[in-house]
PDB file of N, CA and C in Angstrom:
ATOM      1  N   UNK A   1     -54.153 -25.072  29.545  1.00  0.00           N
ATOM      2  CA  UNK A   1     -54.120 -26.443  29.972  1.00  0.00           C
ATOM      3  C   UNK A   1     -52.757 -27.042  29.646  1.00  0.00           C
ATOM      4  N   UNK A   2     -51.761 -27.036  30.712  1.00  0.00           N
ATOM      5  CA  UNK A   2     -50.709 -27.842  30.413  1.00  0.00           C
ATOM      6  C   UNK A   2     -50.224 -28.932  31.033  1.00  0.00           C
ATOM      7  N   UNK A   3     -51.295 -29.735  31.828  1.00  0.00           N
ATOM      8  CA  UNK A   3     -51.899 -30.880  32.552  1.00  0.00           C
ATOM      9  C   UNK A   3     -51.720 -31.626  31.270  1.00  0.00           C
ATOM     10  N   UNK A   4     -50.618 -32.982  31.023  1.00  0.00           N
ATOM     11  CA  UNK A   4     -51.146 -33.684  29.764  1.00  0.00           C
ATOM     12  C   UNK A   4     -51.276 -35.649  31.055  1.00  0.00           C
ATOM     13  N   UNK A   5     -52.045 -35.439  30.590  1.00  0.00           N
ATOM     14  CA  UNK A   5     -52.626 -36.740  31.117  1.00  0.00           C
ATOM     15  C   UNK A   5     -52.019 -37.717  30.332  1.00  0.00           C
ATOM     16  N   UNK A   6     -51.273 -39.016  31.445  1.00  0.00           N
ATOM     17  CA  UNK A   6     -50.366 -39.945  30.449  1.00  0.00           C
ATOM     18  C   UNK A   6     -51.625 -41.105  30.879  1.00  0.00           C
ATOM     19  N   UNK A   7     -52.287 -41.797  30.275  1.00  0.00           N
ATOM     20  CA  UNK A   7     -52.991 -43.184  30.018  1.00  0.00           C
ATOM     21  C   UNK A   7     -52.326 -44.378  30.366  1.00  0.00           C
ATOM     22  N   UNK A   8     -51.435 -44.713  31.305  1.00  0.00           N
ATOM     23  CA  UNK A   8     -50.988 -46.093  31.551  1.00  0.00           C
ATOM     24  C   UNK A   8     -51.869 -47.119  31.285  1.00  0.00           C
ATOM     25  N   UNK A   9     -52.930 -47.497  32.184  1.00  0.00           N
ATOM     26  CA  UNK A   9     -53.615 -48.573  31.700  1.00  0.00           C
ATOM     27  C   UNK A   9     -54.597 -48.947  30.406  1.00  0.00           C
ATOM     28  N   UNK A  10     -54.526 -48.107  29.409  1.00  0.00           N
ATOM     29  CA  UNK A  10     -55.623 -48.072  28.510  1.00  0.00           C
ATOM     30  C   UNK A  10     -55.173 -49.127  27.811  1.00  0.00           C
ATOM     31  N   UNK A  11     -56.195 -49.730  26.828  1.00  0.00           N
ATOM     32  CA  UNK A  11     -56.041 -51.276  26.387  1.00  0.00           C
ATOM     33  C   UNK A  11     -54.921 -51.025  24.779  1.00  0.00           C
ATOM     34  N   UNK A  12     -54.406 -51.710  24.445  1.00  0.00           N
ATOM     35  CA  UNK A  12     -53.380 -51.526  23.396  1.00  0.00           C
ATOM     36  C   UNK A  12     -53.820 -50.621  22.347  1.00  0.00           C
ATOM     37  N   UNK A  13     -55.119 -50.817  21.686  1.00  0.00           N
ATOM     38  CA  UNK A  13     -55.657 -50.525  20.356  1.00  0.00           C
ATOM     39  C   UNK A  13     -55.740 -49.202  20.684  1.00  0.00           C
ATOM     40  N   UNK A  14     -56.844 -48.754  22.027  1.00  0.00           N
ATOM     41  CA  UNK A  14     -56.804 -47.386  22.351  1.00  0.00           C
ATOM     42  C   UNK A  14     -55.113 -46.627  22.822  1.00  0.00           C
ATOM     43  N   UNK A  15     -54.553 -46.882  23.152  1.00  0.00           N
ATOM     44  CA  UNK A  15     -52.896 -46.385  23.406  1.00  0.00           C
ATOM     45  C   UNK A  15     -53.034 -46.358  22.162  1.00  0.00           C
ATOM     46  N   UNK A  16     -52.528 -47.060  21.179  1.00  0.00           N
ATOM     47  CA  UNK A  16     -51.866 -47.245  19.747  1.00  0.00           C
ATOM     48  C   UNK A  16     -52.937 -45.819  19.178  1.00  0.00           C
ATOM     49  N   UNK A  17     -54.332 -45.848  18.838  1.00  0.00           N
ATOM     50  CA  UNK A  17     -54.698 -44.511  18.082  1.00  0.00           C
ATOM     51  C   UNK A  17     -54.667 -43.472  19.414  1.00  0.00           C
ATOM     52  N   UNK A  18     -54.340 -43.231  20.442  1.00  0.00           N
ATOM     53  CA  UNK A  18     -54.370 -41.887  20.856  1.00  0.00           C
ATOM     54  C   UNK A  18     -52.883 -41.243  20.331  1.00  0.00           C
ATOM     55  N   UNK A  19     -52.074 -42.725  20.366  1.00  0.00           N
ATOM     56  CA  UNK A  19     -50.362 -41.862  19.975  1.00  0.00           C
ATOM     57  C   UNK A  19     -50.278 -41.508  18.317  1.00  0.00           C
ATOM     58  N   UNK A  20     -51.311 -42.390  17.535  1.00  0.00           N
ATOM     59  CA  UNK A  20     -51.599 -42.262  16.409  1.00  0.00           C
ATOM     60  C   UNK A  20     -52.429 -40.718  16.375  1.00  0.00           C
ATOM     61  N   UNK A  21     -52.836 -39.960  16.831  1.00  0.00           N
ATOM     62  CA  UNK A  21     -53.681 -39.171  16.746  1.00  0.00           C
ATOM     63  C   UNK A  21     -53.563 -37.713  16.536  1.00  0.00           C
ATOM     64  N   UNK A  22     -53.902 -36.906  15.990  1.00  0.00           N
ATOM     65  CA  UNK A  22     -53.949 -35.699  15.180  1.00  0.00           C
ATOM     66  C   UNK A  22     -54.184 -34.762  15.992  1.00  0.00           C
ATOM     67  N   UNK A  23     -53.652 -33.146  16.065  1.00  0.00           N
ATOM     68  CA  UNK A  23     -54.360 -32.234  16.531  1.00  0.00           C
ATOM     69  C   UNK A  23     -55.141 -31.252  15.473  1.00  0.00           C
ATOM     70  N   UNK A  24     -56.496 -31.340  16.302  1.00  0.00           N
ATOM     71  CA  UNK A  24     -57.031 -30.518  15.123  1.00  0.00           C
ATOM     72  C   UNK A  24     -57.398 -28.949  15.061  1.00  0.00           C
ATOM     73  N   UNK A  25     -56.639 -28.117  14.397  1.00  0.00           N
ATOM     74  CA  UNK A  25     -57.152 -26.608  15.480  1.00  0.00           C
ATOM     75  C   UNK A  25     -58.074 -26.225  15.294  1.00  0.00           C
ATOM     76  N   UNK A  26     -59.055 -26.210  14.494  1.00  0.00           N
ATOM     77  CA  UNK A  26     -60.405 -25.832  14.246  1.00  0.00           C
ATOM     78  C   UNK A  26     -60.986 -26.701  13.479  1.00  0.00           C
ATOM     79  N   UNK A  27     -62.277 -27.554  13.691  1.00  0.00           N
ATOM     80  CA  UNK A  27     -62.722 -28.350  13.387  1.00  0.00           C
ATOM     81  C   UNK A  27     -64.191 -27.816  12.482  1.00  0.00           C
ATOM     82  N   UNK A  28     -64.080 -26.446  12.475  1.00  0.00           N
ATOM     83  CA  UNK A  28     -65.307 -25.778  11.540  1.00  0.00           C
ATOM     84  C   UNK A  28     -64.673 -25.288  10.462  1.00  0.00           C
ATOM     85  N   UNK A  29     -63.803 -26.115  10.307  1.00  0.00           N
ATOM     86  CA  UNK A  29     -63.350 -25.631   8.310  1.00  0.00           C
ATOM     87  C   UNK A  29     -64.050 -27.108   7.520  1.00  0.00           C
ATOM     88  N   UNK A  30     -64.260 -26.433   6.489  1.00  0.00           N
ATOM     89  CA  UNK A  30     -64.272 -25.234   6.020  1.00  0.00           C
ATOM     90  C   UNK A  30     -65.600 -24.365   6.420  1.00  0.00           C
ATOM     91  N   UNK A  31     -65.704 -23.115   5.592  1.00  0.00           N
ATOM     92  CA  UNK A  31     -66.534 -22.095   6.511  1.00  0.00           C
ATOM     93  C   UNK A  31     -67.806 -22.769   5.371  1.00  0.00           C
ATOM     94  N   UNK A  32     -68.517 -21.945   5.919  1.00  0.00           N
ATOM     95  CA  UNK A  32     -69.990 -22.238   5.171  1.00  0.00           C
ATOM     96  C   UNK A  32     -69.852 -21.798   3.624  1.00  0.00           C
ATOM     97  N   UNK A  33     -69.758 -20.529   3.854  1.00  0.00           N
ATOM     98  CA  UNK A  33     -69.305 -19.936   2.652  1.00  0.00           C
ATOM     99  C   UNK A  33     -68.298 -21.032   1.754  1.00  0.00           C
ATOM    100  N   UNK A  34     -67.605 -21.496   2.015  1.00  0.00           N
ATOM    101  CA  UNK A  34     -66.866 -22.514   0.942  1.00  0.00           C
ATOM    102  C   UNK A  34     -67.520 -23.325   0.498  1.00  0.00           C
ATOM    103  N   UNK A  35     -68.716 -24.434   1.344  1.00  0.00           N
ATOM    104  CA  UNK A  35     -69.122 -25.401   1.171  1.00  0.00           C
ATOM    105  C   UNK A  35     -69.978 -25.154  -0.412  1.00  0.00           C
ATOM    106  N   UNK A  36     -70.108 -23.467  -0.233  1.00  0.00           N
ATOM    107  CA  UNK A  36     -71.420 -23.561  -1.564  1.00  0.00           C
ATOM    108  C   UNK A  36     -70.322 -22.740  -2.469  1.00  0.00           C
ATOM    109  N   UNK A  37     -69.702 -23.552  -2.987  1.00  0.00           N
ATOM    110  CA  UNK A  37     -68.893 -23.214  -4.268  1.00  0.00           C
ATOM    111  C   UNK A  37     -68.938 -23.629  -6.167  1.00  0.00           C
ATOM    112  N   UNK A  38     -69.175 -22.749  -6.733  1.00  0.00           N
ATOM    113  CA  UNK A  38     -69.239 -23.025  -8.431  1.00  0.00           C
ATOM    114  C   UNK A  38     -68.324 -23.190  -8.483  1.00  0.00           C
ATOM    115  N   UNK A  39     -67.846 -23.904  -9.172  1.00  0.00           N
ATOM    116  CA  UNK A  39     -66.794 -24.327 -10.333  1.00  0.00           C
ATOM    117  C   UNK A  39     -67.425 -24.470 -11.142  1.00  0.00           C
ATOM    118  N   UNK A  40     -66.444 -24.083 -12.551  1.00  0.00           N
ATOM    119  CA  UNK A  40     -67.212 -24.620 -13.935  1.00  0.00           C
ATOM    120  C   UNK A  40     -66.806 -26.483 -14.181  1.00  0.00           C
ATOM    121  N   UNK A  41     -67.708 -26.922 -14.586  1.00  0.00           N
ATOM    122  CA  UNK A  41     -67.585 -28.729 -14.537  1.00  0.00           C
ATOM    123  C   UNK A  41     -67.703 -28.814 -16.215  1.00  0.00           C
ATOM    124  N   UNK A  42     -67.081 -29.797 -16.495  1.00  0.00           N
ATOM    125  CA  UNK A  42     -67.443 -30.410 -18.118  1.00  0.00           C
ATOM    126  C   UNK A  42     -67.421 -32.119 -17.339  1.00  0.00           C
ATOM    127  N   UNK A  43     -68.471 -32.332 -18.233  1.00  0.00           N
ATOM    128  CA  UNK A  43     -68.857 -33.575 -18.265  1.00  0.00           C
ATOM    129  C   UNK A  43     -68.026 -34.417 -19.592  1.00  0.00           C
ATOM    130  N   UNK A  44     -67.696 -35.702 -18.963  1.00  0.00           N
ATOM    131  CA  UNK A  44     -66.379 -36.869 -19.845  1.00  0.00           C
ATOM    132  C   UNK A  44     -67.448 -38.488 -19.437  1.00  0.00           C
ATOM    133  N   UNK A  45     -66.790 -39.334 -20.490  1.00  0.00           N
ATOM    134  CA  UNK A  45     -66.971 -40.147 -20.517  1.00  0.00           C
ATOM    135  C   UNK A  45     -65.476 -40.463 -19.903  1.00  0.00           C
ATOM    136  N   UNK A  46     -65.489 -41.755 -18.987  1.00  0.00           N
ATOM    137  CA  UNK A  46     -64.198 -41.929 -18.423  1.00  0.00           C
ATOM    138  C   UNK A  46     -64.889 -43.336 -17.988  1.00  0.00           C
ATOM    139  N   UNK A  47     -63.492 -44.172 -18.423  1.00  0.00           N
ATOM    140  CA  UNK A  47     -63.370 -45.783 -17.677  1.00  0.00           C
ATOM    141  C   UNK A  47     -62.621 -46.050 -16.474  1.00  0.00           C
ATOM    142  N   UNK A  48     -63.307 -46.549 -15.448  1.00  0.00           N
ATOM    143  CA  UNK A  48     -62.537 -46.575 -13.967  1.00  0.00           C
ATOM    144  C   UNK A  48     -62.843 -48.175 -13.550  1.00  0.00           C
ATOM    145  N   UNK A  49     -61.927 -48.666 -13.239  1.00  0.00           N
ATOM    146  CA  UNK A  49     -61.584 -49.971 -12.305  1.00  0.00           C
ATOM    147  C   UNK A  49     -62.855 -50.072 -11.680  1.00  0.00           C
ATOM    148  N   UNK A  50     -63.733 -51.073 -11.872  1.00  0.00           N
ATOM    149  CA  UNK A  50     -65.051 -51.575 -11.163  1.00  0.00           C
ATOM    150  C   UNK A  50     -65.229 -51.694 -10.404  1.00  0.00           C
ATOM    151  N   UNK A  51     -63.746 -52.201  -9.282  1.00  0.00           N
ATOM    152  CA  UNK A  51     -63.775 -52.244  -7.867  1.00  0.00           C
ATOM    153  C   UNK A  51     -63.365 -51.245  -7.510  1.00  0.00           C
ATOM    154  N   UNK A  52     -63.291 -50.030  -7.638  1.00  0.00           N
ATOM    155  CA  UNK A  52     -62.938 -49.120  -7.446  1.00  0.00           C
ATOM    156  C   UNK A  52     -64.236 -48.107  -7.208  1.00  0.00           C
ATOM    157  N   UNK A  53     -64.906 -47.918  -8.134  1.00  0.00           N
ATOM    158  CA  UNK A  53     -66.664 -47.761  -8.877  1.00  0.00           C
ATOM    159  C   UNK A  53     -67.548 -48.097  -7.142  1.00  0.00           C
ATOM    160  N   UNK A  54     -67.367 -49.559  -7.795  1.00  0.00           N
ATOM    161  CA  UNK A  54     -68.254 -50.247  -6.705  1.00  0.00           C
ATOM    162  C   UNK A  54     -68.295 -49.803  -5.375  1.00  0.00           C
ATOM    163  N   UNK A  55     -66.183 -49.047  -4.927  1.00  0.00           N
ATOM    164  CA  UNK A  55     -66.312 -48.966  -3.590  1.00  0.00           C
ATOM    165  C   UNK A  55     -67.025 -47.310  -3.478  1.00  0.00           C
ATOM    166  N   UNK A  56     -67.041 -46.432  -4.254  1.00  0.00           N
ATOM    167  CA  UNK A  56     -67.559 -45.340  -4.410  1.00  0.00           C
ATOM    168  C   UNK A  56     -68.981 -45.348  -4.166  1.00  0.00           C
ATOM    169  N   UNK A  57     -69.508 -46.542  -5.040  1.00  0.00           N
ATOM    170  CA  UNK A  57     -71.106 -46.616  -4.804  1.00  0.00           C
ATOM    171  C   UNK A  57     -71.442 -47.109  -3.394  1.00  0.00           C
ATOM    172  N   UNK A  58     -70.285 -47.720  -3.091  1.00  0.00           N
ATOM    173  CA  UNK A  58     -70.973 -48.118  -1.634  1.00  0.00           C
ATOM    174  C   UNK A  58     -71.047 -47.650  -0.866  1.00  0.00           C
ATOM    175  N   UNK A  59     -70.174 -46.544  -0.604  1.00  0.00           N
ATOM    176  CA  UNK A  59     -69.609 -45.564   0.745  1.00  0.00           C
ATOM    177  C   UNK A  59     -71.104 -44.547   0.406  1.00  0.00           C
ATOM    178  N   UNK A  60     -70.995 -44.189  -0.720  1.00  0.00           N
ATOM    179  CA  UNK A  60     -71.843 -43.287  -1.372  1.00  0.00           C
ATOM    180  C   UNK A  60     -73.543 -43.153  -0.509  1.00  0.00           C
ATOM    181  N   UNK A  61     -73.739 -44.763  -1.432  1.00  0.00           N
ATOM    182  CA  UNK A  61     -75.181 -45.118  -0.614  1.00  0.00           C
ATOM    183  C   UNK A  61     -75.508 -45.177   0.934  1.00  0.00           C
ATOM    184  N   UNK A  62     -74.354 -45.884   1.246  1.00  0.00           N
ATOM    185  CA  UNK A  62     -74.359 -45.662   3.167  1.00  0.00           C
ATOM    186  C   UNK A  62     -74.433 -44.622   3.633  1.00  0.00           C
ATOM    187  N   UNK A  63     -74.123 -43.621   3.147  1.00  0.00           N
ATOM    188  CA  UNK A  63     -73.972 -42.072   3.600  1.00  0.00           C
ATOM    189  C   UNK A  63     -74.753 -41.391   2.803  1.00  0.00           C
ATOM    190  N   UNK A  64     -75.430 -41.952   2.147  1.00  0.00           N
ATOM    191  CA  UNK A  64     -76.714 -40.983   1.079  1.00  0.00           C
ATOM    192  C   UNK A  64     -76.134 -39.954   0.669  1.00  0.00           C
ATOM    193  N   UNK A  65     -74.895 -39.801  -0.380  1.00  0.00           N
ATOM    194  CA  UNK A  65     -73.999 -39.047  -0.792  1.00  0.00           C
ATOM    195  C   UNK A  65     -74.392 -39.313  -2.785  1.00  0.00           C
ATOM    196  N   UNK A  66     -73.510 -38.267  -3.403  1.00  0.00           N
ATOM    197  CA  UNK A  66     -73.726 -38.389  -5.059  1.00  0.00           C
ATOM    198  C   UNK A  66     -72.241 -39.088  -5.023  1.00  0.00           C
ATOM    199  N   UNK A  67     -71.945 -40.676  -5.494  1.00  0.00           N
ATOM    200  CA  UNK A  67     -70.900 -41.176  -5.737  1.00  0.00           C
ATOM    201  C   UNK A  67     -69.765 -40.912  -6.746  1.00  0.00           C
ATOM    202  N   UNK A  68     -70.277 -39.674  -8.121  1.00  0.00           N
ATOM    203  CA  UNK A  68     -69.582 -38.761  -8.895  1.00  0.00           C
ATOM    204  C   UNK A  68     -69.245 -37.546  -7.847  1.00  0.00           C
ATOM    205  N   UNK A  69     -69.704 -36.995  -7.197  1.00  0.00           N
ATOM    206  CA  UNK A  69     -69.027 -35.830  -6.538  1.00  0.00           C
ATOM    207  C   UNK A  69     -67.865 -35.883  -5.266  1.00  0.00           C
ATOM    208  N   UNK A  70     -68.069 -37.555  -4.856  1.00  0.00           N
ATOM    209  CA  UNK A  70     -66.987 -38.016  -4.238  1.00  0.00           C
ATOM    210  C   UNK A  70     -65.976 -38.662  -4.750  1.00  0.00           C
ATOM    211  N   UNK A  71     -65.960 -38.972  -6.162  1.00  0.00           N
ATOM    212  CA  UNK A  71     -64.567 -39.053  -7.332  1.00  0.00           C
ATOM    213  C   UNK A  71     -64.248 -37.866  -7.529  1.00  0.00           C
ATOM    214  N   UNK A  72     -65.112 -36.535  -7.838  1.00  0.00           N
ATOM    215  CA  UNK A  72     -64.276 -35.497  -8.562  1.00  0.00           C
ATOM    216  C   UNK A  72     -63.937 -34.858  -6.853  1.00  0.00           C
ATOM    217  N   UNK A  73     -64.269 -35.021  -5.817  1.00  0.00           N
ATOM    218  CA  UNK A  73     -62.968 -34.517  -4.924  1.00  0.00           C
ATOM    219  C   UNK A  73     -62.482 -34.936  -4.482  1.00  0.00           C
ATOM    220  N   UNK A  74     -62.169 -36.476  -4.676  1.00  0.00           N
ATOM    221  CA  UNK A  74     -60.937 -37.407  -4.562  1.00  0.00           C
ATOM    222  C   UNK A  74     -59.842 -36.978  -6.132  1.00  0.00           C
ATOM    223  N   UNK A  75     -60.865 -36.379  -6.936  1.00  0.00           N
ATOM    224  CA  UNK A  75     -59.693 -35.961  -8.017  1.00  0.00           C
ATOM    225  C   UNK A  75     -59.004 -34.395  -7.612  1.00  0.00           C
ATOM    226  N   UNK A  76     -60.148 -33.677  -7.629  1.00  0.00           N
ATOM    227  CA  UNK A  76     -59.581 -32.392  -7.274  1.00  0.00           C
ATOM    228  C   UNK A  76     -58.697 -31.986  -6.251  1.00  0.00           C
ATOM    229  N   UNK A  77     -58.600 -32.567  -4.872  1.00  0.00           N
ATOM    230  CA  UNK A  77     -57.482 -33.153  -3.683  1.00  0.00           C
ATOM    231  C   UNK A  77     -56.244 -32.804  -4.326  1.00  0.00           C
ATOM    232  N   UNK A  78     -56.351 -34.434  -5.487  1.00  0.00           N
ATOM    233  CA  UNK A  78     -55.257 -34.591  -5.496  1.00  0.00           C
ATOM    234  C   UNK A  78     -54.478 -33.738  -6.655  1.00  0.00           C
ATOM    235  N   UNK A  79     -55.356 -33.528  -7.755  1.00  0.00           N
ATOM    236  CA  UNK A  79     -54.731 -31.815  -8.508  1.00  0.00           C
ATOM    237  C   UNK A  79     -54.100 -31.000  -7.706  1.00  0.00           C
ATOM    238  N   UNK A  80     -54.824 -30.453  -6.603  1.00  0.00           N
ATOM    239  CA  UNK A  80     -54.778 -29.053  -5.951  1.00  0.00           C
ATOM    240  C   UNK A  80     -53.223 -29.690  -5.382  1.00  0.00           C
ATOM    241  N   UNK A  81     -52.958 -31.038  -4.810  1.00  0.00           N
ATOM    242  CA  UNK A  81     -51.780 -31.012  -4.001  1.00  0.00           C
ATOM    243  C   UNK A  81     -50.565 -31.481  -4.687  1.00  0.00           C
ATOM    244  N   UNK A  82     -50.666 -32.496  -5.703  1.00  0.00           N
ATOM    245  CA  UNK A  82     -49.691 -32.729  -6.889  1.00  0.00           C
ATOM    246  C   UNK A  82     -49.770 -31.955  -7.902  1.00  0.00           C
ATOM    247  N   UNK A  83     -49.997 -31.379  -8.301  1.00  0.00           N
ATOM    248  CA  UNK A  83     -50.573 -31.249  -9.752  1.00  0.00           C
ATOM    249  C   UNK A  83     -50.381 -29.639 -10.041  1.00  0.00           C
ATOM    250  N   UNK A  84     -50.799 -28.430  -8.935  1.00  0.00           N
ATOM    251  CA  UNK A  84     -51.154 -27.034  -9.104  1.00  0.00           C
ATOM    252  C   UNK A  84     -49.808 -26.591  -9.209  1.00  0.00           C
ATOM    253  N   UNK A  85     -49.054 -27.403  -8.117  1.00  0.00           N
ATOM    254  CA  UNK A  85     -47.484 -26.477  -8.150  1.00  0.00           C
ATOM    255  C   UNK A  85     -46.483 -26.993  -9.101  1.00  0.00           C
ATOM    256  N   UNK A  86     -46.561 -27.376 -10.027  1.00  0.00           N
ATOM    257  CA  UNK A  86     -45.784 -28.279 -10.990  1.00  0.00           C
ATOM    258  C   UNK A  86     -45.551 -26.927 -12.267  1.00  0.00           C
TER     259      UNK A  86
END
């Protein structure tokens, strides 16, 4: 397919995120096999910004998610990408 279709009339917001927009080459990562992964975990007492907390619990509940397992891979992210090669 090397037909790229240019959008003249589309309304601003839609223009603005299609030029904003990502290619994605495979959209089945990760594999299954990853999703069910051990790590060893230790459990901490840790103080975090309330509004911060709060926005965790909220996304959390809307999406019927564990609001600790979406901090530790908002932490682990950012280890693996700052942090591993240091």
């Amino acid at each position: 397919m090397t037909n790229k279709i240019n959008y003249t009339d589309a309304p601003a917001d839609i223009e603005q995120a299609l030029d904003a927009a990502m290619t994605i080459n495979d959209a089945l990562l990760p594999e299954p096999s990853e999703l069910i992964r051990k790590v060893e975990k230790e459990k901490i007492t840790i103080a975090l910004d309330k509004n911060s907390l709060d926005l965790f619990k909220q996304y959390a509940d809307k999406h019927d998610a564990k609001y600790q397992v979406m901090i530790n891979g908002v932490l682990s992210a950012y280890a693996n990408k700052f942090l591993a090669h240091k």
